[in-house]
C-alpha atoms as a PDB file:
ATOM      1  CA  UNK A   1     128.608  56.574 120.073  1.00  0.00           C
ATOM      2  CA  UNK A   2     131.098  59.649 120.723  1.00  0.00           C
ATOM      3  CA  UNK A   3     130.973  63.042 120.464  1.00  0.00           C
ATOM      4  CA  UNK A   4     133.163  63.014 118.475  1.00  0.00           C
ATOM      5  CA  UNK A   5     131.727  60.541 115.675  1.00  0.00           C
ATOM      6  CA  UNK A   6     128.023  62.675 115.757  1.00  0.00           C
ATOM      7  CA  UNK A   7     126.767  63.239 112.213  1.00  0.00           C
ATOM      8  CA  UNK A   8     124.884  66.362 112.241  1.00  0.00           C
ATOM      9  CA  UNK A   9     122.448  67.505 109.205  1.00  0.00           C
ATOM     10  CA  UNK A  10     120.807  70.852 109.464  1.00  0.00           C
ATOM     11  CA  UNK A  11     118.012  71.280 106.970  1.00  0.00           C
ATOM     12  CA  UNK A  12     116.475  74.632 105.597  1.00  0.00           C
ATOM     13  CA  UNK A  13     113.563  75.044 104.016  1.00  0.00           C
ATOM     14  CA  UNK A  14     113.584  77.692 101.072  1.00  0.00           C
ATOM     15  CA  UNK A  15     110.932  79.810  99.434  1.00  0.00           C
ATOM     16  CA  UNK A  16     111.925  82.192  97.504  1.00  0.00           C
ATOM     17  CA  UNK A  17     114.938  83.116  99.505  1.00  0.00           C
ATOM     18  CA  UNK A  18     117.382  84.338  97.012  1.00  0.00           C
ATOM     19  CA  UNK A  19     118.377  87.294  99.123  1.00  0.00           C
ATOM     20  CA  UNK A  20     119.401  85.614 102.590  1.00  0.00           C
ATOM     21  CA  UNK A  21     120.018  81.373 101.390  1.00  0.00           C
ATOM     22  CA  UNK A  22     123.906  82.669 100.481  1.00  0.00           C
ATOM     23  CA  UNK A  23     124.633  84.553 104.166  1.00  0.00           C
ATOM     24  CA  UNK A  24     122.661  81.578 105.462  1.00  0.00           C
ATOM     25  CA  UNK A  25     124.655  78.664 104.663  1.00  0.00           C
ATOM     26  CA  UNK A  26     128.026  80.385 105.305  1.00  0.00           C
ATOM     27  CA  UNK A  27     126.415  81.157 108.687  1.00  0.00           C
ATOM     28  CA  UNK A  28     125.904  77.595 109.117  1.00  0.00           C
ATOM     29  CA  UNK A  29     128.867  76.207 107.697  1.00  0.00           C
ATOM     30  CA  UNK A  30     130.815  78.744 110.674  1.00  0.00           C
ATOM     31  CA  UNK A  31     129.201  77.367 113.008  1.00  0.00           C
ATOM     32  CA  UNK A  32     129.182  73.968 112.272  1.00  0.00           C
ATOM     33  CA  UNK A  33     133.052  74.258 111.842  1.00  0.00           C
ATOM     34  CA  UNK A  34     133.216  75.747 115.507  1.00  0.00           C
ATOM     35  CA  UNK A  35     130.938  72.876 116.885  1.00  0.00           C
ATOM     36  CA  UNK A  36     133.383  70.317 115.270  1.00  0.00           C
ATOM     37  CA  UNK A  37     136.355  72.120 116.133  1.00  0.00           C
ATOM     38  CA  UNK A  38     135.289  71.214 119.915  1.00  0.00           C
ATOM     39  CA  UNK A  39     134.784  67.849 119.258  1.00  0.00           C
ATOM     40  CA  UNK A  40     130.880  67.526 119.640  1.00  0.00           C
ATOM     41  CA  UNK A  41     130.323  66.778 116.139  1.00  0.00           C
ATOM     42  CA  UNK A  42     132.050  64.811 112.940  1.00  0.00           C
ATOM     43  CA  UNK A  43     133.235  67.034 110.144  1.00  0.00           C
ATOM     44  CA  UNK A  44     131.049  65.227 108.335  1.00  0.00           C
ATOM     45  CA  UNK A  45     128.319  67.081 109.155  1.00  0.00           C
ATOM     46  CA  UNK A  46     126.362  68.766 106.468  1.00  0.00           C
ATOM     47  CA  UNK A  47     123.607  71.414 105.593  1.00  0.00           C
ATOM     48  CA  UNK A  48     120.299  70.066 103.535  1.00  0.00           C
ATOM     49  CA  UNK A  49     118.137  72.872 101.835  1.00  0.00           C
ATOM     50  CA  UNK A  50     114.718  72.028 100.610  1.00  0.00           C
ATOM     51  CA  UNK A  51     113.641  74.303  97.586  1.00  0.00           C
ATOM     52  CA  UNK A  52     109.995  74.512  98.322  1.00  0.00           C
ATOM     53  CA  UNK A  53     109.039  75.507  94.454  1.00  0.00           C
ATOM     54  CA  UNK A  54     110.791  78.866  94.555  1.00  0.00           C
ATOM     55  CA  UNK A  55     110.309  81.025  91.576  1.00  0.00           C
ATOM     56  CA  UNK A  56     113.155  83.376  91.852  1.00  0.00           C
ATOM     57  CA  UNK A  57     117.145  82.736  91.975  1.00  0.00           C
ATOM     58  CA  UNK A  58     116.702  80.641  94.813  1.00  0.00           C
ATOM     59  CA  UNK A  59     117.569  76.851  93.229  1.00  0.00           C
ATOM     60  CA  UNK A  60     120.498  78.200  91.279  1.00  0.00           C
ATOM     61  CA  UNK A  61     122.454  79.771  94.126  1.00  0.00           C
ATOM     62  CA  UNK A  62     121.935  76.358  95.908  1.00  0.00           C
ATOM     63  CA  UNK A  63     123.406  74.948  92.889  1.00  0.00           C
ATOM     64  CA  UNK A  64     126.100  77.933  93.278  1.00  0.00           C
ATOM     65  CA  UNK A  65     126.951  76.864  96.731  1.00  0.00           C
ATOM     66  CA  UNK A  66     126.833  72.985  96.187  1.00  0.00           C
ATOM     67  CA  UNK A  67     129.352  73.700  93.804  1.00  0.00           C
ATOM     68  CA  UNK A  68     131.532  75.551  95.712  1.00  0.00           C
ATOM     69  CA  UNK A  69     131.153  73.462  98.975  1.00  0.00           C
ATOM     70  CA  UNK A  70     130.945  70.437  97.604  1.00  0.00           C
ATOM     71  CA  UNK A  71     128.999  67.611  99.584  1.00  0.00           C
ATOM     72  CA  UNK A  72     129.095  69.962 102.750  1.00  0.00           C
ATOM     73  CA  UNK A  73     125.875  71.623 101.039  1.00  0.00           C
ATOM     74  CA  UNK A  74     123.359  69.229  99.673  1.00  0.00           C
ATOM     75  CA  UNK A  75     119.780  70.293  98.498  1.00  0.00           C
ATOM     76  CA  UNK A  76     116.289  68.998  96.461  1.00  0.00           C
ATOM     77  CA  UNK A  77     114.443  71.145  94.542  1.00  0.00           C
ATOM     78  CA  UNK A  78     110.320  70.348  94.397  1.00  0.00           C
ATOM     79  CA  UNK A  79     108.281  70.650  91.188  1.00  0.00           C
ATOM     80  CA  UNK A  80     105.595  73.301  92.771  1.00  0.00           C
ATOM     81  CA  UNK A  81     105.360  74.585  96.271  1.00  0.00           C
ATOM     82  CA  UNK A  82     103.937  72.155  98.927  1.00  0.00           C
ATOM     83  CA  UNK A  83     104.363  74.282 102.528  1.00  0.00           C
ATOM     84  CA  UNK A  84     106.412  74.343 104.931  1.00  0.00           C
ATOM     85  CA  UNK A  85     105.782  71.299 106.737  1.00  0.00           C
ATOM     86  CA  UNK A  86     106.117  69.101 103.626  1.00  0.00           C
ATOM     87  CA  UNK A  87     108.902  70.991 102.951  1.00  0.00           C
ATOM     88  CA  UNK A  88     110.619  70.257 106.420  1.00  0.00           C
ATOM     89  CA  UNK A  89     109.366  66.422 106.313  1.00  0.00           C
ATOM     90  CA  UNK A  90     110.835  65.596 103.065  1.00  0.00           C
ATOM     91  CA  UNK A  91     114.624  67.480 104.449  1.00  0.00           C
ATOM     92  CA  UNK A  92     114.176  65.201 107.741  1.00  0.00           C
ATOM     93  CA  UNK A  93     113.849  62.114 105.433  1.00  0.00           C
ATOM     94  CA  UNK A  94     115.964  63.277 103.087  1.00  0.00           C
ATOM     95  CA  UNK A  95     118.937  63.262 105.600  1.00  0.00           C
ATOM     96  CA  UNK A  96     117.732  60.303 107.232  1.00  0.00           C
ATOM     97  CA  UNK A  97     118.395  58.497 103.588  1.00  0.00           C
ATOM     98  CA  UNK A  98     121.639  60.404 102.909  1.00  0.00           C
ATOM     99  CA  UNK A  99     122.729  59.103 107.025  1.00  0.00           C
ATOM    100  CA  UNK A 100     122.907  61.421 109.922  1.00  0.00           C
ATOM    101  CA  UNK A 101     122.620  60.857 113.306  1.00  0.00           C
ATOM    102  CA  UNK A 102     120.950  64.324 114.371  1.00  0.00           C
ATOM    103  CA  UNK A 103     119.071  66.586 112.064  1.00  0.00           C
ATOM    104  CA  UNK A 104     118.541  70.214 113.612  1.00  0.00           C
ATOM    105  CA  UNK A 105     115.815  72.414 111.354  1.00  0.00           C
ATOM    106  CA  UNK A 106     116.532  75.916 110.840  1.00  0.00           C
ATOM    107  CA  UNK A 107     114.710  78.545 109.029  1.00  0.00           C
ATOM    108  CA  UNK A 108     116.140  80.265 105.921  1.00  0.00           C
ATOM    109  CA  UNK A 109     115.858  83.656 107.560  1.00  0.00           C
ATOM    110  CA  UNK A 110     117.853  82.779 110.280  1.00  0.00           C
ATOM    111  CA  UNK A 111     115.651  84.860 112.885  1.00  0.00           C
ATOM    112  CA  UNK A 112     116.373  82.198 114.988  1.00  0.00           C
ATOM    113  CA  UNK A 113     119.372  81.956 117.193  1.00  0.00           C
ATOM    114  CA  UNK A 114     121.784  79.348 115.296  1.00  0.00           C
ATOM    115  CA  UNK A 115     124.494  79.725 118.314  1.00  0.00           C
ATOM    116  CA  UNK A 116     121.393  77.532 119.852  1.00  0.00           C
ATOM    117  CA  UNK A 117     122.323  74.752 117.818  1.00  0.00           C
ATOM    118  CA  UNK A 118     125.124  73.974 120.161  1.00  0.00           C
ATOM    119  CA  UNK A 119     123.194  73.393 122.832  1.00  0.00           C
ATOM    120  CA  UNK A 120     121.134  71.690 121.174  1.00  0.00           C
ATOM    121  CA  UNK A 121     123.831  69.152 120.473  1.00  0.00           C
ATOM    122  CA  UNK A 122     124.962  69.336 124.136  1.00  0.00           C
ATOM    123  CA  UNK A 123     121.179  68.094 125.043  1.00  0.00           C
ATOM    124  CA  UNK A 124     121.155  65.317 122.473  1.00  0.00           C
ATOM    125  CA  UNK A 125     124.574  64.026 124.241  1.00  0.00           C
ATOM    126  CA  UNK A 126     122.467  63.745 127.715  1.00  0.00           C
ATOM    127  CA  UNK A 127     120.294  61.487 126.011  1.00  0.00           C
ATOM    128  CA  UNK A 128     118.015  63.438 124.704  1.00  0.00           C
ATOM    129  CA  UNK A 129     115.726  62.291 121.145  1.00  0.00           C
ATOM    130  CA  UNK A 130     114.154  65.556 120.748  1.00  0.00           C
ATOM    131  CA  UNK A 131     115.537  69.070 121.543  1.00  0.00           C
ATOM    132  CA  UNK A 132     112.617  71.662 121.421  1.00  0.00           C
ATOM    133  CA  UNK A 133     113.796  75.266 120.181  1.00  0.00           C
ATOM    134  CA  UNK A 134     111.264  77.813 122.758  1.00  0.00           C
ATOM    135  CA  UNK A 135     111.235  81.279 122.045  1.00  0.00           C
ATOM    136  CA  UNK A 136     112.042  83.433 125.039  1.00  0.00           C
ATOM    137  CA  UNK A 137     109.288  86.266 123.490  1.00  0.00           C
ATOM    138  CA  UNK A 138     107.491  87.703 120.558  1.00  0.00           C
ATOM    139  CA  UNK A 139     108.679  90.815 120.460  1.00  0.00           C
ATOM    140  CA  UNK A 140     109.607  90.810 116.445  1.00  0.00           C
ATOM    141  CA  UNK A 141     105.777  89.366 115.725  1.00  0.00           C
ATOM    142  CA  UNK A 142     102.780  92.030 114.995  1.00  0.00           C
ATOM    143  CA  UNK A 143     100.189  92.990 117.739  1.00  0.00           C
ATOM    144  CA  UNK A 144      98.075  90.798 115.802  1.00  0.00           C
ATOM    145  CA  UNK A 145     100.169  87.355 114.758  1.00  0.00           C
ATOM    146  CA  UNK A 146     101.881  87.563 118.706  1.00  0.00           C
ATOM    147  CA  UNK A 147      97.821  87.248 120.399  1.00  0.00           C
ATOM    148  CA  UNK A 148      96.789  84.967 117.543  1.00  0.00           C
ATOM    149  CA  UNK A 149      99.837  82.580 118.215  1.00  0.00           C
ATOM    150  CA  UNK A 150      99.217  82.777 121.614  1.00  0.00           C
ATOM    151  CA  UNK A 151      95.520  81.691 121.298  1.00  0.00           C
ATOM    152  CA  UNK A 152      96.765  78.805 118.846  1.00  0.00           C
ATOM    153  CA  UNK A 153      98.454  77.232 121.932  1.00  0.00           C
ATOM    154  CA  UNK A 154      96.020  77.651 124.553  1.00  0.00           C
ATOM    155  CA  UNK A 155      93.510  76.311 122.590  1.00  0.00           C
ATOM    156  CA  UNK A 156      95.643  73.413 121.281  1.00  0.00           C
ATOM    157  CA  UNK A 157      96.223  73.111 124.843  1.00  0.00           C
ATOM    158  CA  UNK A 158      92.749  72.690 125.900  1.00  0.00           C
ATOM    159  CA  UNK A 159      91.678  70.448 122.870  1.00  0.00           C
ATOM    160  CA  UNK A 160      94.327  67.635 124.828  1.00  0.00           C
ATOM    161  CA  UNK A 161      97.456  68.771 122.671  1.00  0.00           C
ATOM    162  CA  UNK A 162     100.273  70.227 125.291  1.00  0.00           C
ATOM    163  CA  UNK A 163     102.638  72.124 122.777  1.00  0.00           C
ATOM    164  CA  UNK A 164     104.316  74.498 124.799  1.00  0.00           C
ATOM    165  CA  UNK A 165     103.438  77.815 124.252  1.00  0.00           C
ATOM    166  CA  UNK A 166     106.351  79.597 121.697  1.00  0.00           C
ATOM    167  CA  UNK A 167     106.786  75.970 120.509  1.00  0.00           C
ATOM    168  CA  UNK A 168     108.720  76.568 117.065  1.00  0.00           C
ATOM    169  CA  UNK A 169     110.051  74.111 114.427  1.00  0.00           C
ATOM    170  CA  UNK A 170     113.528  75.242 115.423  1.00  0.00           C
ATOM    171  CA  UNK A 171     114.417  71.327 116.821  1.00  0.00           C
ATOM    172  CA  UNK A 172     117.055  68.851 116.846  1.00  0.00           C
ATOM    173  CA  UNK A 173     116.322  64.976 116.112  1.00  0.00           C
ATOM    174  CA  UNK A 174     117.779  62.222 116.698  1.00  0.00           C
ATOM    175  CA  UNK A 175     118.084  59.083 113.732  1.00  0.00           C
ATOM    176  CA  UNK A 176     115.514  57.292 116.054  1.00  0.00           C
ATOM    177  CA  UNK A 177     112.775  59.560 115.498  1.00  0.00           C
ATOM    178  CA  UNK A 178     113.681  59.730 111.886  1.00  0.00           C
ATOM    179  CA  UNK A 179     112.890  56.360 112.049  1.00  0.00           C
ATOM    180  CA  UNK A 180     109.559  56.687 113.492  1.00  0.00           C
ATOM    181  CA  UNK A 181     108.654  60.047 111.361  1.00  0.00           C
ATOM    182  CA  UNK A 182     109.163  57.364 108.391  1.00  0.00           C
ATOM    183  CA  UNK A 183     105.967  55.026 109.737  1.00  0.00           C
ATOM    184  CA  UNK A 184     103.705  57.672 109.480  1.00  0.00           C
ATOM    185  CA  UNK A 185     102.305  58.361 106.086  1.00  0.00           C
ATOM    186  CA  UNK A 186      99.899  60.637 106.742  1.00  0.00           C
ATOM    187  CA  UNK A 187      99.598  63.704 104.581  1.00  0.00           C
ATOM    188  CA  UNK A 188      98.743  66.701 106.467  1.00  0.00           C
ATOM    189  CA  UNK A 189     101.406  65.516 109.916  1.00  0.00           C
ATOM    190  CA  UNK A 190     101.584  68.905 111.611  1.00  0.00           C
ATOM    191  CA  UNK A 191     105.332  68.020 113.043  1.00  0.00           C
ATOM    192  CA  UNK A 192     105.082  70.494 116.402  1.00  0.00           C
ATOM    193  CA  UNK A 193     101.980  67.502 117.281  1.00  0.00           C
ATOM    194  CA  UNK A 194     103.620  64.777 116.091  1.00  0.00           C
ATOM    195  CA  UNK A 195     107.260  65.188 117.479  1.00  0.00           C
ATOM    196  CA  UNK A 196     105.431  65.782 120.717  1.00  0.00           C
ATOM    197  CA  UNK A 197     103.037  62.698 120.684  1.00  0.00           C
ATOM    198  CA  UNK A 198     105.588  60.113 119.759  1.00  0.00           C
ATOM    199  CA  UNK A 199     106.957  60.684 123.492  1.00  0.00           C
ATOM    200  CA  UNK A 200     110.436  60.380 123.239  1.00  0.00           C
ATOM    201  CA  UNK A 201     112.578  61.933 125.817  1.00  0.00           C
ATOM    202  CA  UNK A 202     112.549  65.463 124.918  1.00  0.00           C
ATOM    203  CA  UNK A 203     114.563  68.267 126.528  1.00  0.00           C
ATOM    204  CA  UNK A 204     113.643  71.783 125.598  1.00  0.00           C
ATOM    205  CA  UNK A 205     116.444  75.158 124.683  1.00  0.00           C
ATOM    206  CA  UNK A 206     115.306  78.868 125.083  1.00  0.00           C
ATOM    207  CA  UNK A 207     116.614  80.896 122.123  1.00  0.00           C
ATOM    208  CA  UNK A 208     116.096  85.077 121.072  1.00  0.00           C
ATOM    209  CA  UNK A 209     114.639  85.607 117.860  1.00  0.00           C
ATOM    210  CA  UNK A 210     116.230  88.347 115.933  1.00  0.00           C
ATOM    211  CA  UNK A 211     114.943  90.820 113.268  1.00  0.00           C
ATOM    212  CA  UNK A 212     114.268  89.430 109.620  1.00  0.00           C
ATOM    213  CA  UNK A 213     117.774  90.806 108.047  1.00  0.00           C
ATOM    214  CA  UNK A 214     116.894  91.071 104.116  1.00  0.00           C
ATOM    215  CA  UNK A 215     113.263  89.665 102.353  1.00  0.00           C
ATOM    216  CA  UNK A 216     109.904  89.579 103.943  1.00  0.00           C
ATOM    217  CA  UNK A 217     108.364  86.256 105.688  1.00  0.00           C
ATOM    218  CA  UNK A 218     106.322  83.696 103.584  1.00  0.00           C
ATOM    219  CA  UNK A 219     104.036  83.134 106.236  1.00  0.00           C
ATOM    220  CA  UNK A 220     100.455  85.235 105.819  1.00  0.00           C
ATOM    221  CA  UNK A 221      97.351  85.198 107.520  1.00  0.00           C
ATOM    222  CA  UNK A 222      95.897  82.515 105.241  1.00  0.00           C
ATOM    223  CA  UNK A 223      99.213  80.096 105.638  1.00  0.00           C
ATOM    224  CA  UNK A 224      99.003  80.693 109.070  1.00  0.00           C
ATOM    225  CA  UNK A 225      95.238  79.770 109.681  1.00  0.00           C
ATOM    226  CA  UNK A 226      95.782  76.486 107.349  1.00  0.00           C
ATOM    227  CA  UNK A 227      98.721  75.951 109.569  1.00  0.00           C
ATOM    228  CA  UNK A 228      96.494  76.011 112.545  1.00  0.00           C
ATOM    229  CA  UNK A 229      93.504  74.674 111.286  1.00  0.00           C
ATOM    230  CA  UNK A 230      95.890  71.205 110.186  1.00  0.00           C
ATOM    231  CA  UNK A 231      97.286  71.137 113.535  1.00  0.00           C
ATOM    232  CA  UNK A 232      93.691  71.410 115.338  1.00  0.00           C
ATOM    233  CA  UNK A 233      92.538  68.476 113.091  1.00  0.00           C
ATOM    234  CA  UNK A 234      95.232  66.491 112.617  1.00  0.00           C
ATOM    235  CA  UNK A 235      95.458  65.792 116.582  1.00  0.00           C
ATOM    236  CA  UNK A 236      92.019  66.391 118.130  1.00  0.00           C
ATOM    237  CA  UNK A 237      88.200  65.219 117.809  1.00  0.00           C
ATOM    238  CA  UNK A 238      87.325  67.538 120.729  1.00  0.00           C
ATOM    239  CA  UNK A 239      85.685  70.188 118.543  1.00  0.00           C
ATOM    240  CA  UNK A 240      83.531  67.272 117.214  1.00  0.00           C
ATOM    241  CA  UNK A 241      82.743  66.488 120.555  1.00  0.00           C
ATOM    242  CA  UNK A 242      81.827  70.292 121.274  1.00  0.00           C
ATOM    243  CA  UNK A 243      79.547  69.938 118.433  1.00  0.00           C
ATOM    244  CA  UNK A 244      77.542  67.411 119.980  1.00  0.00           C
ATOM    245  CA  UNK A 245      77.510  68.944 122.845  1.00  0.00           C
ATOM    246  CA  UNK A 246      76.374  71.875 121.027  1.00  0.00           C
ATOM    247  CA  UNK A 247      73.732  70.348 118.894  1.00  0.00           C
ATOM    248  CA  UNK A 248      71.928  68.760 122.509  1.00  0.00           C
ATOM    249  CA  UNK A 249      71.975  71.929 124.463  1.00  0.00           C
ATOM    250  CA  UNK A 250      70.193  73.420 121.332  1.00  0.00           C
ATOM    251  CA  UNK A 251      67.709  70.754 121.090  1.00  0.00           C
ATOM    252  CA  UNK A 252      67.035  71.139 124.930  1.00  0.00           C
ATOM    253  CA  UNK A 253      66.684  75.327 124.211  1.00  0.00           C
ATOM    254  CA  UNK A 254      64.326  74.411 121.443  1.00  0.00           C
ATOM    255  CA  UNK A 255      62.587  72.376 123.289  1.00  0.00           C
ATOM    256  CA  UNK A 256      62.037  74.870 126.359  1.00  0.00           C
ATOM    257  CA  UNK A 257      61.411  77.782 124.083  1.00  0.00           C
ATOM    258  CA  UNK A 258      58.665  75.413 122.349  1.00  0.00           C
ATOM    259  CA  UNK A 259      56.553  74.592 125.723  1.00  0.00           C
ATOM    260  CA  UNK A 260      56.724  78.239 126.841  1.00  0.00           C
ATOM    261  CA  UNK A 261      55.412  79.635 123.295  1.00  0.00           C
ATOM    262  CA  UNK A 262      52.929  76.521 123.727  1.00  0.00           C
ATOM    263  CA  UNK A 263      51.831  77.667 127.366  1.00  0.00           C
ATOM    264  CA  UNK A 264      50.706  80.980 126.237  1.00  0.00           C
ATOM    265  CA  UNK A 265      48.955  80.177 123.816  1.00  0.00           C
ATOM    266  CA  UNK A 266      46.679  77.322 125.461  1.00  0.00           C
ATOM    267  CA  UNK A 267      47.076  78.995 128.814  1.00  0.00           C
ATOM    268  CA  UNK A 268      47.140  82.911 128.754  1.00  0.00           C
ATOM    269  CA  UNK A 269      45.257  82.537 124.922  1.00  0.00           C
ATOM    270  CA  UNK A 270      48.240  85.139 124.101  1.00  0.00           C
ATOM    271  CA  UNK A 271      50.222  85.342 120.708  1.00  0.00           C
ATOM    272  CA  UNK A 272      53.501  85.203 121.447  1.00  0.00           C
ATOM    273  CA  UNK A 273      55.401  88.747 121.105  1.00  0.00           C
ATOM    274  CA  UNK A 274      58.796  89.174 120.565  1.00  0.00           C
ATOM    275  CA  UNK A 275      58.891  88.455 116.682  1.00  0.00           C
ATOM    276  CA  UNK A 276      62.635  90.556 116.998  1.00  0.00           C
ATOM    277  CA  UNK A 277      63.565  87.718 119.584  1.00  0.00           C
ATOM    278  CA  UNK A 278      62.746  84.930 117.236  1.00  0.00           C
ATOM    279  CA  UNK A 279      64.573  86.444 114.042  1.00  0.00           C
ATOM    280  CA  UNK A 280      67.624  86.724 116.368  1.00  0.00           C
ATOM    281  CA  UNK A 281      67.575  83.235 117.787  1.00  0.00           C
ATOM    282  CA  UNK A 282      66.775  81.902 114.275  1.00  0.00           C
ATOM    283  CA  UNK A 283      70.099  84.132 112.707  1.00  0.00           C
ATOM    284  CA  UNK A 284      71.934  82.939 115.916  1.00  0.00           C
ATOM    285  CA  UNK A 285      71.365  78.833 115.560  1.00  0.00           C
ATOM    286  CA  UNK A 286      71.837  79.458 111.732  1.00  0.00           C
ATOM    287  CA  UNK A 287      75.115  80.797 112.020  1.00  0.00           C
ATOM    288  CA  UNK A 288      75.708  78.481 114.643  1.00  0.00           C
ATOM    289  CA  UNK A 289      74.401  75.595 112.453  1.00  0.00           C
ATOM    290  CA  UNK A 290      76.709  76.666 109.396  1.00  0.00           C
ATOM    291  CA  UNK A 291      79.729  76.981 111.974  1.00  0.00           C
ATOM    292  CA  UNK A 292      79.762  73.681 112.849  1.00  0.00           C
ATOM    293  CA  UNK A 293      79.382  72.420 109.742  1.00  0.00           C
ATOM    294  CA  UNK A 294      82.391  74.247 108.869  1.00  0.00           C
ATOM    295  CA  UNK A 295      83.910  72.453 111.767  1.00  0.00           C
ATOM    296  CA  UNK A 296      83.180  69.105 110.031  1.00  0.00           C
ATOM    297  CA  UNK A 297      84.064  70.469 106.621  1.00  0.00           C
ATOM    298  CA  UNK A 298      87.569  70.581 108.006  1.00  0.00           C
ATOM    299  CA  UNK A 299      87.583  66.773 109.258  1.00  0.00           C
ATOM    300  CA  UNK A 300      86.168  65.853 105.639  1.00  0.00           C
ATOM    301  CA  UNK A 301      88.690  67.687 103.884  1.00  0.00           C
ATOM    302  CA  UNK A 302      91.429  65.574 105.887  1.00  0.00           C
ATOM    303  CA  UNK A 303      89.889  62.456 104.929  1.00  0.00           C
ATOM    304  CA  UNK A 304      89.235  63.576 101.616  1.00  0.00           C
ATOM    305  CA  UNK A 305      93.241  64.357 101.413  1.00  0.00           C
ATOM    306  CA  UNK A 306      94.570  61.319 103.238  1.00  0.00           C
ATOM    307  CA  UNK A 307      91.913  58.654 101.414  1.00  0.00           C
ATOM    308  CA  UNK A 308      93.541  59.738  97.783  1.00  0.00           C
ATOM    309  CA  UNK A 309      96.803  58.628  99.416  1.00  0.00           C
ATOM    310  CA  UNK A 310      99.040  61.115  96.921  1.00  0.00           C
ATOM    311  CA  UNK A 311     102.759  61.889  97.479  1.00  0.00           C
ATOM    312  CA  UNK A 312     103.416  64.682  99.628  1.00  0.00           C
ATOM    313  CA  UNK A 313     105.748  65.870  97.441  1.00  0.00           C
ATOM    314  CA  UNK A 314     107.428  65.135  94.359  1.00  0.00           C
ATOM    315  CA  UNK A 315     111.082  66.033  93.953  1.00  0.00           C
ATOM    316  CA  UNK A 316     112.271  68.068  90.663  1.00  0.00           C
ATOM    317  CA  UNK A 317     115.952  67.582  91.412  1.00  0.00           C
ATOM    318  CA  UNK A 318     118.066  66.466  94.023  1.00  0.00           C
ATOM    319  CA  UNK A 319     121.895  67.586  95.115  1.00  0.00           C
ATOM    320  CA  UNK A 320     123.838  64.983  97.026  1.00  0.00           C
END
């Protein structure tokens, strides 16, 4: 196919992003006008926003702008809010039903670098499936969410998942792994795993992430930590192995511990001292106990969500 014929969609998930979605889209619509004007695109190409169940003005200056652009600016509008990652799954199919050839995901805030997008385009001409959006720092993250992110990734790392490390969801797709993302019906796909795991050629674009303009991000400590916890799940057992692991070296402990208390008391006719000792190894293995069962709580709670087989989402309305 040529350059020239490329279909690019760029999608946007929205919640409650009355304040920036306006700027945002004109943004986009600039630069998708520039790509096109050098040939590397079809003016065809269109932006996709996903209203993720906002409760403000959000939906209505979508409609605003759909209206006013025509089929340059399509949208869907869920019932209630899902997340972000449903929210970003149901754009990528949602483009991939509309027809597209690339999709490139953007966040509403448009911290990240859209003159990136570009590039990205340039990669998926090479031959490249997937074109990974890598932040070149932190520097606009808190002390606390930059070390926490940075853990995420080194652990994910270690567990057998190799996302590189300032991995965002700042990507461009091609229509083949559309197709793919389609097979799996899964409901909790964490899509930073997945687009990795699929192993498509992949070529990866460092970008600057600038200050949040207007609003405040959506993303807390809890959304975060969900976010994590679904990624850690969704493409690793190894904790469950650590907990086995776990459960024999305490057993062996136990077992030690037992034939010296045993000794002394058959041996040296002694009673065992140290009754501090023993409360603190018996609040230790508790906690330990109750930690791994939270560690299998969180492999139930997948099944438990994947066995009811429910929609990810269900759409309220849909702009096309």
């Amino acid at each position: 196919m040529s350059e020239n014929k490329t279909k690019l969609a760029i999608i946007i998930p929205c919640f409650n992003e009355e304040l920036v979605v306006k700027s945002t889209v004109e943004t986009l619509l600039r630069v998708l006008d520039d790509i096109a004007g050098k040939g590397k695109i079809s003016e065809e190409s269109y932006i996709y926003l996903v209203d993720d169940g906002s409760k403000d003005k959000t939906w209505d200056i979508i409609e605003d702008l759909h209206n006013t652009y025509g089929s340059r600016v399509k949208g869907t509008k869920f019932i209630r809010n899902y997340g972000n990652q449903k929210a970003l799954i149901a754009g990528l199919l949602g483009v991939k039903d509309i027809g597209c050839d690339c999709v490139v995901s953007i966040d509403a805030d448009l911290q990240q670098d859209e003159n990136a997008i570009e590039i990205f385009v340039d990669e998926y001409h090479k031959g490249a499936d997937i074109v990974s959006g890598i932040r070149n720092d932190r520097k606009t993250d808190s002390f606390f969410k930059k070390y926490t992110a940075l853990c995420f990734y080194r652990l994910m790392n270690i567990l057998g998942v190799k996302i590189p490390p300032n991995h965002s969801d700042f990507r461009l797709v091609s229509y083949k792994a559309l197709e793919i993302l389609e097979k799996y019906s899964e409901e909790g796909l964490f899509l930073r795993g997945f687009f990795h795991e699929i192993g498509l050629k992949t070529a990866y674009v460092h970008f600057d992430v600038k200050p949040r303009a207007l609003g405040s991000s959506k993303f807390n400590f809890f959304s975060l930590t969900s976010l994590a916890l679904n990624g850690i799940t969704a493409f690793s057992i190894v904790p469950l192995r650590i907990i086995a692991v776990i459960g024999f070296l305490t057993v062996l402990g136990s077992f030690v511990f037992a034939l010296e208390v045993i000794s002394e008391k058959y041996f040296f006719h002694t009673t065992p001292n140290g009754w501090a000792t023993l409360v603190i190894l018996l609040a230790f293995f508790g906690g330990l106990q109750i930690f791994c069962l939270g560690i299998i709580g969180e492999y139930m709670g997948q099944i438990f969500n994947e066995v009811k087989a429910r929609p990810r989402y269900i759409k309220d309305r849909e702009l096309i």
